[in-house]
Protein backbone atom coordinates (compact mmCIF):
# COMPACT_ATOMS: atom_id res chain seq x y z
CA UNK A 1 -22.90 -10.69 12.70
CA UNK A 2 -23.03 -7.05 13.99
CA UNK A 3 -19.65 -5.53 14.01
CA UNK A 4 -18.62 -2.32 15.82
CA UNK A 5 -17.02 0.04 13.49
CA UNK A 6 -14.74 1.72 16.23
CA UNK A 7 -14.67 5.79 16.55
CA UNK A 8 -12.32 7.78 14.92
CA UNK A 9 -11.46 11.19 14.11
CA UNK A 10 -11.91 12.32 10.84
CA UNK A 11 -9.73 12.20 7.73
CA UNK A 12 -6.45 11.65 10.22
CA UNK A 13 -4.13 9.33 8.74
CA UNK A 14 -2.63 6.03 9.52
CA UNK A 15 0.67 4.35 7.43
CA UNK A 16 1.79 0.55 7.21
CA UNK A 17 5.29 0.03 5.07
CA UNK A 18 6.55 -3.38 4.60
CA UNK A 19 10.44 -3.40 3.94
CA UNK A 20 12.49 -5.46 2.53
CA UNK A 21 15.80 -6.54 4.34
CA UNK A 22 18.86 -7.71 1.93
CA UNK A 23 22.37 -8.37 1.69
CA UNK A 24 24.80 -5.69 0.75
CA UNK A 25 26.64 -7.32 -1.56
CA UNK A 26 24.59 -9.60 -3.12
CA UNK A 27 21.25 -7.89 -2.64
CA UNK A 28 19.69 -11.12 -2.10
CA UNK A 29 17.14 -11.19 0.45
CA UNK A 30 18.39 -12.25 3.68
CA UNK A 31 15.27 -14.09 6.47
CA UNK A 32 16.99 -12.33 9.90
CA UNK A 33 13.59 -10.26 10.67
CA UNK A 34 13.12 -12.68 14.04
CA UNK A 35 16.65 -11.62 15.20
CA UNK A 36 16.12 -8.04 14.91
CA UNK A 37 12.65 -7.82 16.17
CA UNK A 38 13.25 -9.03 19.75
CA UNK A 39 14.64 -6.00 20.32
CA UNK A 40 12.81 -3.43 17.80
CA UNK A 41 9.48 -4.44 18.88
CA UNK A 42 10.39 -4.18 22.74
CA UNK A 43 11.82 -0.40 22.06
CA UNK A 44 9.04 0.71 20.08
CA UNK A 45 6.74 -0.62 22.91
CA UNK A 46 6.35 3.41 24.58
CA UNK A 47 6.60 4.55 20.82
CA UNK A 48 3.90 6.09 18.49
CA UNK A 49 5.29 4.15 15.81
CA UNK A 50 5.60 0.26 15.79
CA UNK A 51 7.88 -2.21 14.15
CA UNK A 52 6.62 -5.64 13.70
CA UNK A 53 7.44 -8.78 11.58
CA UNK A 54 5.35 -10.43 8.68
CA UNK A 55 5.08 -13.48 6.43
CA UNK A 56 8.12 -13.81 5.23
CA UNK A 57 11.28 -13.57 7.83
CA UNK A 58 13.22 -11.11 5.03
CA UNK A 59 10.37 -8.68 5.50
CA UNK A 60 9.79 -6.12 8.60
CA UNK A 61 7.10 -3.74 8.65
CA UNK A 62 6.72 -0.10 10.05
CA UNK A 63 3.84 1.13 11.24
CA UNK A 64 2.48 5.24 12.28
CA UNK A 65 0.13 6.45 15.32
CA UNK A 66 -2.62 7.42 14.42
CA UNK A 67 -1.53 11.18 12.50
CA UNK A 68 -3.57 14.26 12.55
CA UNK A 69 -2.18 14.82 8.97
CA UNK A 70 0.36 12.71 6.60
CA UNK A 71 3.61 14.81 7.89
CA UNK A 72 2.51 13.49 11.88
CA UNK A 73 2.45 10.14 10.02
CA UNK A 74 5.13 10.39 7.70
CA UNK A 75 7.49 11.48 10.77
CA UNK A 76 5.96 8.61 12.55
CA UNK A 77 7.49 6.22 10.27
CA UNK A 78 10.77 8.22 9.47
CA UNK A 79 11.50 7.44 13.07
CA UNK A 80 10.64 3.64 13.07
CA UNK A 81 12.86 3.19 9.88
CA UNK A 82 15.78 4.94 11.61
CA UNK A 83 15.39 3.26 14.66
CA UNK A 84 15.36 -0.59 12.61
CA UNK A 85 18.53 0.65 10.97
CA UNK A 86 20.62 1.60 14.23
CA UNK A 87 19.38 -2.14 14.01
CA UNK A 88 20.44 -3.29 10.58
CA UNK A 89 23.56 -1.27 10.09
CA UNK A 90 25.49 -2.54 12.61
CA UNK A 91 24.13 -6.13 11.47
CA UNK A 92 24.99 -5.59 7.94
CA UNK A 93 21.72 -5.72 6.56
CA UNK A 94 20.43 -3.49 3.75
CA UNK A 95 17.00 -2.12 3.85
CA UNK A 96 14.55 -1.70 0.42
CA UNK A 97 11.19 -1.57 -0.72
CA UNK A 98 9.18 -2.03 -3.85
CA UNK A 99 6.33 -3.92 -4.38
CA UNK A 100 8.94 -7.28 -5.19
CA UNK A 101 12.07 -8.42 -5.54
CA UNK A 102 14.07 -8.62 -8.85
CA UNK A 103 15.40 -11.56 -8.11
CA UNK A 104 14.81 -13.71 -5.22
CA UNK A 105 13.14 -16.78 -5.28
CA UNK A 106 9.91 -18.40 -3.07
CA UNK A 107 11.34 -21.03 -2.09
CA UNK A 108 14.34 -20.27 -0.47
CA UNK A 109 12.19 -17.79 1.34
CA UNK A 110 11.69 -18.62 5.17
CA UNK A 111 7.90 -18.25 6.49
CA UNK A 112 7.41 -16.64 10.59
CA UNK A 113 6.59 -18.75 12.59
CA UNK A 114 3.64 -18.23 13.58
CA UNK A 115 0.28 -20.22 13.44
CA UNK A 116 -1.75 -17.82 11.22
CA UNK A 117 0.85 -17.34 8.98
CA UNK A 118 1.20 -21.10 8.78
CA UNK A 119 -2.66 -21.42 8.63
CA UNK A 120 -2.36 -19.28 5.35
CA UNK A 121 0.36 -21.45 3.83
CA UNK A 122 -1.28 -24.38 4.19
CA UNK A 123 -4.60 -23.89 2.97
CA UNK A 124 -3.08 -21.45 -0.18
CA UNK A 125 -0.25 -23.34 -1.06
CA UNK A 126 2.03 -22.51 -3.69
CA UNK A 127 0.23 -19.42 -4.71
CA UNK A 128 0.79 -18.69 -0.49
CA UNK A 129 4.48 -19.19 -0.92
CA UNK A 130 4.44 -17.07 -4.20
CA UNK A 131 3.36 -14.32 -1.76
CA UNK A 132 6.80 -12.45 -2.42
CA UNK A 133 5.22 -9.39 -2.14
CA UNK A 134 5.77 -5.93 -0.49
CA UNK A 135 3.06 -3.01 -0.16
CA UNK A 136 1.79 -0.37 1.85
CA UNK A 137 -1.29 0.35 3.49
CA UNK A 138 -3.25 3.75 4.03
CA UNK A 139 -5.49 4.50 6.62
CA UNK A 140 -7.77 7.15 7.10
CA UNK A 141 -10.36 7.53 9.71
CA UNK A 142 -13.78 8.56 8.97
CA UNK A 143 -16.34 9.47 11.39
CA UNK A 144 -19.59 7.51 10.89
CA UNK A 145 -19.55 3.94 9.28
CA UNK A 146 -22.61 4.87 7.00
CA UNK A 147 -19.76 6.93 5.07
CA UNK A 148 -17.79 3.87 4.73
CA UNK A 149 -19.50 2.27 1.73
CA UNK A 150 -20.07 4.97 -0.63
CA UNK A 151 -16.96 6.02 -0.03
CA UNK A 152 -15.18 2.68 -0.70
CA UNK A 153 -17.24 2.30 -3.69
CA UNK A 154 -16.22 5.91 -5.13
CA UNK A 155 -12.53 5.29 -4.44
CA UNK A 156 -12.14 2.49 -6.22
CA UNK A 157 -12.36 4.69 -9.44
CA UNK A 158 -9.47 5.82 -8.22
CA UNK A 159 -7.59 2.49 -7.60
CA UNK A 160 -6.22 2.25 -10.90
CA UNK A 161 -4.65 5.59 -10.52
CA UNK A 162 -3.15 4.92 -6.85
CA UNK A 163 -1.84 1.57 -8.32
CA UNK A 164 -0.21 3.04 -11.56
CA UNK A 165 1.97 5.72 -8.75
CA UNK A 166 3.33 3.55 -6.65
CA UNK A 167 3.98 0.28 -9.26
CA UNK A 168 7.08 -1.45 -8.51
CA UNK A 169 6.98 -4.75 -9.65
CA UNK A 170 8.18 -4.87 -12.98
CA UNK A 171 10.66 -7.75 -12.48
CA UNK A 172 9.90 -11.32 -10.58
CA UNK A 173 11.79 -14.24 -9.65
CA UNK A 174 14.49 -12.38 -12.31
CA UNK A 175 12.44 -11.84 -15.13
CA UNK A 176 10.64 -8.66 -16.96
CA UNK A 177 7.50 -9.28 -16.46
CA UNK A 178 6.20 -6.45 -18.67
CA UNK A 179 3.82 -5.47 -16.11
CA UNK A 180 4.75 -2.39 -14.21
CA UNK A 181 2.84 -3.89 -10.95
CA UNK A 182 3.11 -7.58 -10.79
CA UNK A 183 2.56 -7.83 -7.41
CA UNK A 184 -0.90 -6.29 -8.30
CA UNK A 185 -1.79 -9.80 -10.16
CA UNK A 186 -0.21 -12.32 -7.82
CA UNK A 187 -1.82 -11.00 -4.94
CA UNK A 188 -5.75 -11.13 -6.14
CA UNK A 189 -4.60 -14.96 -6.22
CA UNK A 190 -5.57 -15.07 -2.29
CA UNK A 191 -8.95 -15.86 -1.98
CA UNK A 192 -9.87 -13.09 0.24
CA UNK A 193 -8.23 -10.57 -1.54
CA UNK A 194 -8.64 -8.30 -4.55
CA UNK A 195 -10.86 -5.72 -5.64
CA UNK A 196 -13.89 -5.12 -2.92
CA UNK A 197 -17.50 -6.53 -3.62
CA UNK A 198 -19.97 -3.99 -4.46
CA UNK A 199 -21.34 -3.60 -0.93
CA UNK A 200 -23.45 -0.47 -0.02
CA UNK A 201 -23.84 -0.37 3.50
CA UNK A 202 -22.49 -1.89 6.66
CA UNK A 203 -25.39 -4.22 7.22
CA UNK A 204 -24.15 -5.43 3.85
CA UNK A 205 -21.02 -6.12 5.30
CA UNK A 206 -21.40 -7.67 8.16
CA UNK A 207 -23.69 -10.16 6.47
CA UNK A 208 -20.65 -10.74 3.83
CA UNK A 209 -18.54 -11.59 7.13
CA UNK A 210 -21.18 -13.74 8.46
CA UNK A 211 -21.12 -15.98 5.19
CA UNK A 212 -17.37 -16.10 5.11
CA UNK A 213 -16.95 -16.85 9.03
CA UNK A 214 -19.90 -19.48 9.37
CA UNK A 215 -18.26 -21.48 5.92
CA UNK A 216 -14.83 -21.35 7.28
CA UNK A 217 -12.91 -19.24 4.93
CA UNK A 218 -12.12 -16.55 7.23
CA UNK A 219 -12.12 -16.09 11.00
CA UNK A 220 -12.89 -12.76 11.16
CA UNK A 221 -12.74 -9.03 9.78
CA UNK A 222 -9.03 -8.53 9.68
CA UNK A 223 -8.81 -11.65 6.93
CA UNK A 224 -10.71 -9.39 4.47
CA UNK A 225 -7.72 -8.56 2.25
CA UNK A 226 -9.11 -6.27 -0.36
CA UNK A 227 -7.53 -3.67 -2.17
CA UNK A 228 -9.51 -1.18 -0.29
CA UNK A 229 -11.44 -2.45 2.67
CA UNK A 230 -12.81 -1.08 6.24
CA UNK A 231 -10.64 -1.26 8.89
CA UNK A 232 -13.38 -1.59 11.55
CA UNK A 233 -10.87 -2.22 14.30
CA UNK A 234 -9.53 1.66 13.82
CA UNK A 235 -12.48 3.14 12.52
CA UNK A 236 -10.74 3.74 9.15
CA UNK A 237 -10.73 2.72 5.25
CA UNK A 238 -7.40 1.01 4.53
CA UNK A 239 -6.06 1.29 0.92
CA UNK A 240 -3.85 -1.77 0.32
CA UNK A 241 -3.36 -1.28 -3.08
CA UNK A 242 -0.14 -0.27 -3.74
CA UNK A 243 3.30 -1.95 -4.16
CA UNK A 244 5.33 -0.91 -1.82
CA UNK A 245 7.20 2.49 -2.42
CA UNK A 246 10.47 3.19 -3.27
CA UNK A 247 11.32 6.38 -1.43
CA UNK A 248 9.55 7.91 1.62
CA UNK A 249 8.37 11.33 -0.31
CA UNK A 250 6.65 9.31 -2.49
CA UNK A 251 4.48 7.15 0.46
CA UNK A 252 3.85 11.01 1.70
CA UNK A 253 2.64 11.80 -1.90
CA UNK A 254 0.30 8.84 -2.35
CA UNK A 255 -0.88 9.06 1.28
CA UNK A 256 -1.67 12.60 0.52
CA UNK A 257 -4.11 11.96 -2.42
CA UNK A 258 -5.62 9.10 -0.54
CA UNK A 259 -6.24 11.48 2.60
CA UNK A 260 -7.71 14.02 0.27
CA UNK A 261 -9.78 12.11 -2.08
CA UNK A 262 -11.70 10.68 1.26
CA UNK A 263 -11.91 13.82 2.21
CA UNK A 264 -13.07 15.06 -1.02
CA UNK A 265 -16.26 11.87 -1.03
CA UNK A 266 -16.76 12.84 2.61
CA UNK A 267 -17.98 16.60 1.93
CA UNK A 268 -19.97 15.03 -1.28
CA UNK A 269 -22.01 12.77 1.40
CA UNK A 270 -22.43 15.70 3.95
CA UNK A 271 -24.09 17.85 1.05
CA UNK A 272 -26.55 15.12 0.74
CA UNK A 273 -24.76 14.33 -2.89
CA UNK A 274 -24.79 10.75 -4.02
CA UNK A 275 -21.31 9.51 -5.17
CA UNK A 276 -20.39 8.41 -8.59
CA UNK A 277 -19.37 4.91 -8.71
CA UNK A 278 -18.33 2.67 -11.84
CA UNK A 279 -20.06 -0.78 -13.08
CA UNK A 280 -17.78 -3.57 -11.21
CA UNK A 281 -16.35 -5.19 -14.86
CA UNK A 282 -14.50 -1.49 -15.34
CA UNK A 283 -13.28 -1.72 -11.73
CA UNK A 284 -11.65 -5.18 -13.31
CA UNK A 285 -10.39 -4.03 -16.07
CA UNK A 286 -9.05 -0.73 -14.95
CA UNK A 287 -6.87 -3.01 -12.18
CA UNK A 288 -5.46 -5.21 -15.29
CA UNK A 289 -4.73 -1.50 -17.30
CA UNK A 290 -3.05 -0.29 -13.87
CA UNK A 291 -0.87 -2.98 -13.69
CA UNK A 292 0.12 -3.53 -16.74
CA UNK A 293 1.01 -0.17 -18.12
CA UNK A 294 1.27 1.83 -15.11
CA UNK A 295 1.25 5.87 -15.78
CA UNK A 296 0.93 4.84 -19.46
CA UNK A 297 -2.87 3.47 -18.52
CA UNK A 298 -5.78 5.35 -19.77
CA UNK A 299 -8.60 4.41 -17.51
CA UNK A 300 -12.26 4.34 -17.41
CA UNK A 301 -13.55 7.05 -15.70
CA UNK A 302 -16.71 6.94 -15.97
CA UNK A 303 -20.10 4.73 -16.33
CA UNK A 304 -20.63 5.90 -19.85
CA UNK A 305 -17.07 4.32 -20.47
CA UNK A 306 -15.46 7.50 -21.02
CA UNK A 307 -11.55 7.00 -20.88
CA UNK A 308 -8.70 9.17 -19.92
CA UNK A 309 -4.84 9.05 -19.51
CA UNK A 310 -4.39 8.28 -15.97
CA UNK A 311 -1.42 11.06 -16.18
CA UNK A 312 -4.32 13.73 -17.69
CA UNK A 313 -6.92 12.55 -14.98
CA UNK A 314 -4.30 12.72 -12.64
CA UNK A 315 -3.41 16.37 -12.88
CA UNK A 316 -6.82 17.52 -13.58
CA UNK A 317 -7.96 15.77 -9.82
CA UNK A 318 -4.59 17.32 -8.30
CA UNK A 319 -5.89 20.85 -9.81
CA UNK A 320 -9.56 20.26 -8.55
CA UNK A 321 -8.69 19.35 -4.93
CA UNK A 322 -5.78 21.16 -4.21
CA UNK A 323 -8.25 23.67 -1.60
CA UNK A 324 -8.71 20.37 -0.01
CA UNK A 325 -5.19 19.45 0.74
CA UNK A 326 -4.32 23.07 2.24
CA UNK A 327 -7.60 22.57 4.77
CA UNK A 328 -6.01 19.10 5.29
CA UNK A 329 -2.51 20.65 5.78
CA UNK A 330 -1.16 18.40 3.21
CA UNK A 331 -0.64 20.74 0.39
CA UNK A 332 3.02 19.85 -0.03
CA UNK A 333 2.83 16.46 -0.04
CA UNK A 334 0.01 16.49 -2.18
CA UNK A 335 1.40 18.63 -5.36
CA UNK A 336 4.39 16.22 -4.92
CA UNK A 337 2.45 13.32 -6.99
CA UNK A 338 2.67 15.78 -9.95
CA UNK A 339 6.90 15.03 -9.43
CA UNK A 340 6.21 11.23 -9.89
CA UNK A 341 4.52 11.90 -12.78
CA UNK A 342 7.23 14.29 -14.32
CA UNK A 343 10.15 11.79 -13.13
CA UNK A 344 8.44 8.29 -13.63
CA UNK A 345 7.46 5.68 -11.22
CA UNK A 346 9.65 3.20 -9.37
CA UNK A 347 9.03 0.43 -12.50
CA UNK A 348 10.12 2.96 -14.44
CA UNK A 349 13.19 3.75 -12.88
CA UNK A 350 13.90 0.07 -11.76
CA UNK A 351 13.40 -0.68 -15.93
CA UNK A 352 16.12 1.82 -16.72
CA UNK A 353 18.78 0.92 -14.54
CA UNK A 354 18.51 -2.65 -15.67
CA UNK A 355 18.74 -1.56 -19.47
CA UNK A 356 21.81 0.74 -18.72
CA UNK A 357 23.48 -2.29 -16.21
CA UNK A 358 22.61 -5.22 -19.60
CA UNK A 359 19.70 -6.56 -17.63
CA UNK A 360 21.79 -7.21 -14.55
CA UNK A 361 19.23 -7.40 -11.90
CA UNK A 362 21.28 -6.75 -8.97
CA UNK A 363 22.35 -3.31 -10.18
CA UNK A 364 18.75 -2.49 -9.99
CA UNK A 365 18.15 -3.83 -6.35
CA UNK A 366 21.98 -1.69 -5.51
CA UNK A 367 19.41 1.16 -6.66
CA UNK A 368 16.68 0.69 -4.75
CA UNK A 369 18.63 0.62 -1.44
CA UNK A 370 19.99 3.42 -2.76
CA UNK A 371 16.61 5.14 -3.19
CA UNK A 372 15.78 4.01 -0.02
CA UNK A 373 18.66 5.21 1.82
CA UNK A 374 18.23 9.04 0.25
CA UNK A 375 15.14 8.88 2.71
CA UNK A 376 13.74 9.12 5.43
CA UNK A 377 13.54 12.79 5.11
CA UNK A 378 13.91 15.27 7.99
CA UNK A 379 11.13 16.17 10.36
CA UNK A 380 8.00 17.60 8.95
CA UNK A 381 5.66 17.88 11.82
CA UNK A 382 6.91 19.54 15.01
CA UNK A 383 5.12 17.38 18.82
């Protein structure tokens, strides 16, 4: 199966943030997406950003252009939440995101309806209807698909990392999970998704797709649901990762250090260096580390099995590639990952309200619209 990896600039940056809509009071999840999108989608039509529906009809999900750094792409999506809540206010809908609910439960959730997403339901089953997730998704374009690979394979070292910043599952269905990112483990359950295969070149690839198109468990690229994948559609590697975030600043953050460490693999491959990559079982096991502990994971960081506290490792990369983020024009949002580390995670956060509320769950969804709320911030990127 040849596949056309489109063009695209390099290192620009594309953002995907699936949000939550609840009710005030209650902070229950409420399925009125299909009501508010006849007229959001139709109004972001002439837009550069989009707002579209998903699975579940309690989620909506806003989407950038295509941004020449993460504050084009970051205002991008400031305007497409502002523009769904002249939408939900009015409607008296609240708007939150992390990567689940405390709460709610599956099966008074409503699926779209639409035929993939019924497709999906029916072949997946409960574990498809256990899909109360929320994430985001991080593009960045790269220039020639014989990057795509070895960069893929390098930046899933850093998986674990990206996944212990933006955790926000710690509670499901009502219950402490003790994992900071449960959403991490329930959605490897799909059979397309989890961490990559070790692939090392696009001929690789499209041989993969073959297999999985010609035995009928996918129809096509776009079912490839790995926590890092190619996006060949955009020309771009899509991290998909992360729970969803809590707070706009911190999507800019994460984006940032995405956008960067690409960057960072990209010059590697133009000075004819070979990237680093680690043994898939550490891959495995750094995931389970990630999601369990979040910023309190020490990760492998190497083949030799060297480990590190992801916080340490963390602030040691920040230090290395700052240079990169100023050429990148990201340098703010990029030394504002060291602030998640100093104030905690969302799981954190989420875990502390519930302790000081006597494990009263919907004090801690109260504080994620709250969180939500304090943002978008103002303009960043003058067009």
């Amino acid at each position: 199966m040849k596949l056309e990896f489109a063009p695209s600039a390099r290192s620009t940056v594309g953002l995907e943030w699936e949000i939550m809509l609840a009710d005030p009071s209650s902070g229950d999840l409420v399925g009125r997406a299909p009501e508010l999108l006849i007229a959001l989608e139709e109004e972001s039509a002439d837009e550069r950003h989009t707002v579209t529906g998903e699975l579940l009809t309690n989620t909506i999900e806003v989407t950038s252009g295509i941004g020449s750094s993460v504050a084009h792409a970051v205002d991008d999506v400031a305007q497409a939440i502002a523009a769904v809540r002249a939408a939900t206010d009015p409607a008296g809908i609240e708007l939150l995101s992390a990567g689940s609910h405390p709460f709610a439960q599956w099966y008074e959730q409503q699926v779209t309806d639409k035929t993939r997403y019924h497709k999906l339901i029916e072949r997946t089953q409960w574990w498809g209807r256990n899909m109360m997730i929320w994430g985001i998704h991080v593009h960045i374009g790269v220039e020639d698909h014989r990057k795509v690979f070895p960069i893929i394979n390098s930046l899933a070292a850093y998986l674990p990392h990206l996944q212990a910043l933006a955790a926000s599952s710690p509670f499901w269905a009502g219950e402490r999970t003790g994992y900071a990112s449960n959403r991490a483990l329930v959605f490897q359950q799909l059979p397309t998704a989890g961490l990559p295969w070790p692939l090392h070149d696009w001929s690789q690839f499209e041989a993969y797709l073959d297999d999985m198109v010609r035995t009928g468990v996918m129809a096509d690229a776009s079912e490839v649901r790995w926590d890092i994948r190619p996006a060949p559609r955009w020309g771009t590697i899509e991290v998909r990762a992360c729970d969803g975030m809590s707070t706009l600043p911190e999507l800019a953050a994460v984006a940032a250090l995405i956008q960067v460490l690409v960057e960072h693999f990209s010059r590697q491959l133009d000075e004819g260096r070979t990237l680093d990559e680690l043994p898939a079982w550490y891959h495995r096991e750094n995931k389970w580390r990630a999601a369990r502990y979040g910023l309190d994971t020490r990760v492998i960081v190497d083949a030799a099995g060297g480990q590190r506290e992801v916080r340490d490792h963390l602030t040691e990369t920040i230090e290395q590639l700052a240079p990169i983020a100023v050429d990148l024009g990201c340098a703010r949002e990029f030394a504002s990952v060291t602030r998640i580390l100093d104030d905690g995670a969302s799981y954190a956060r989420q875990v502390a309200v519930a302790a000081a509320a006597d494990g009263d769950l919907s004090a801690v969804v109260q504080h994620l619209i709250r969180e939500f709320r304090s943002g978008p911030v103002t303009s960043t990127h003058d067009d």
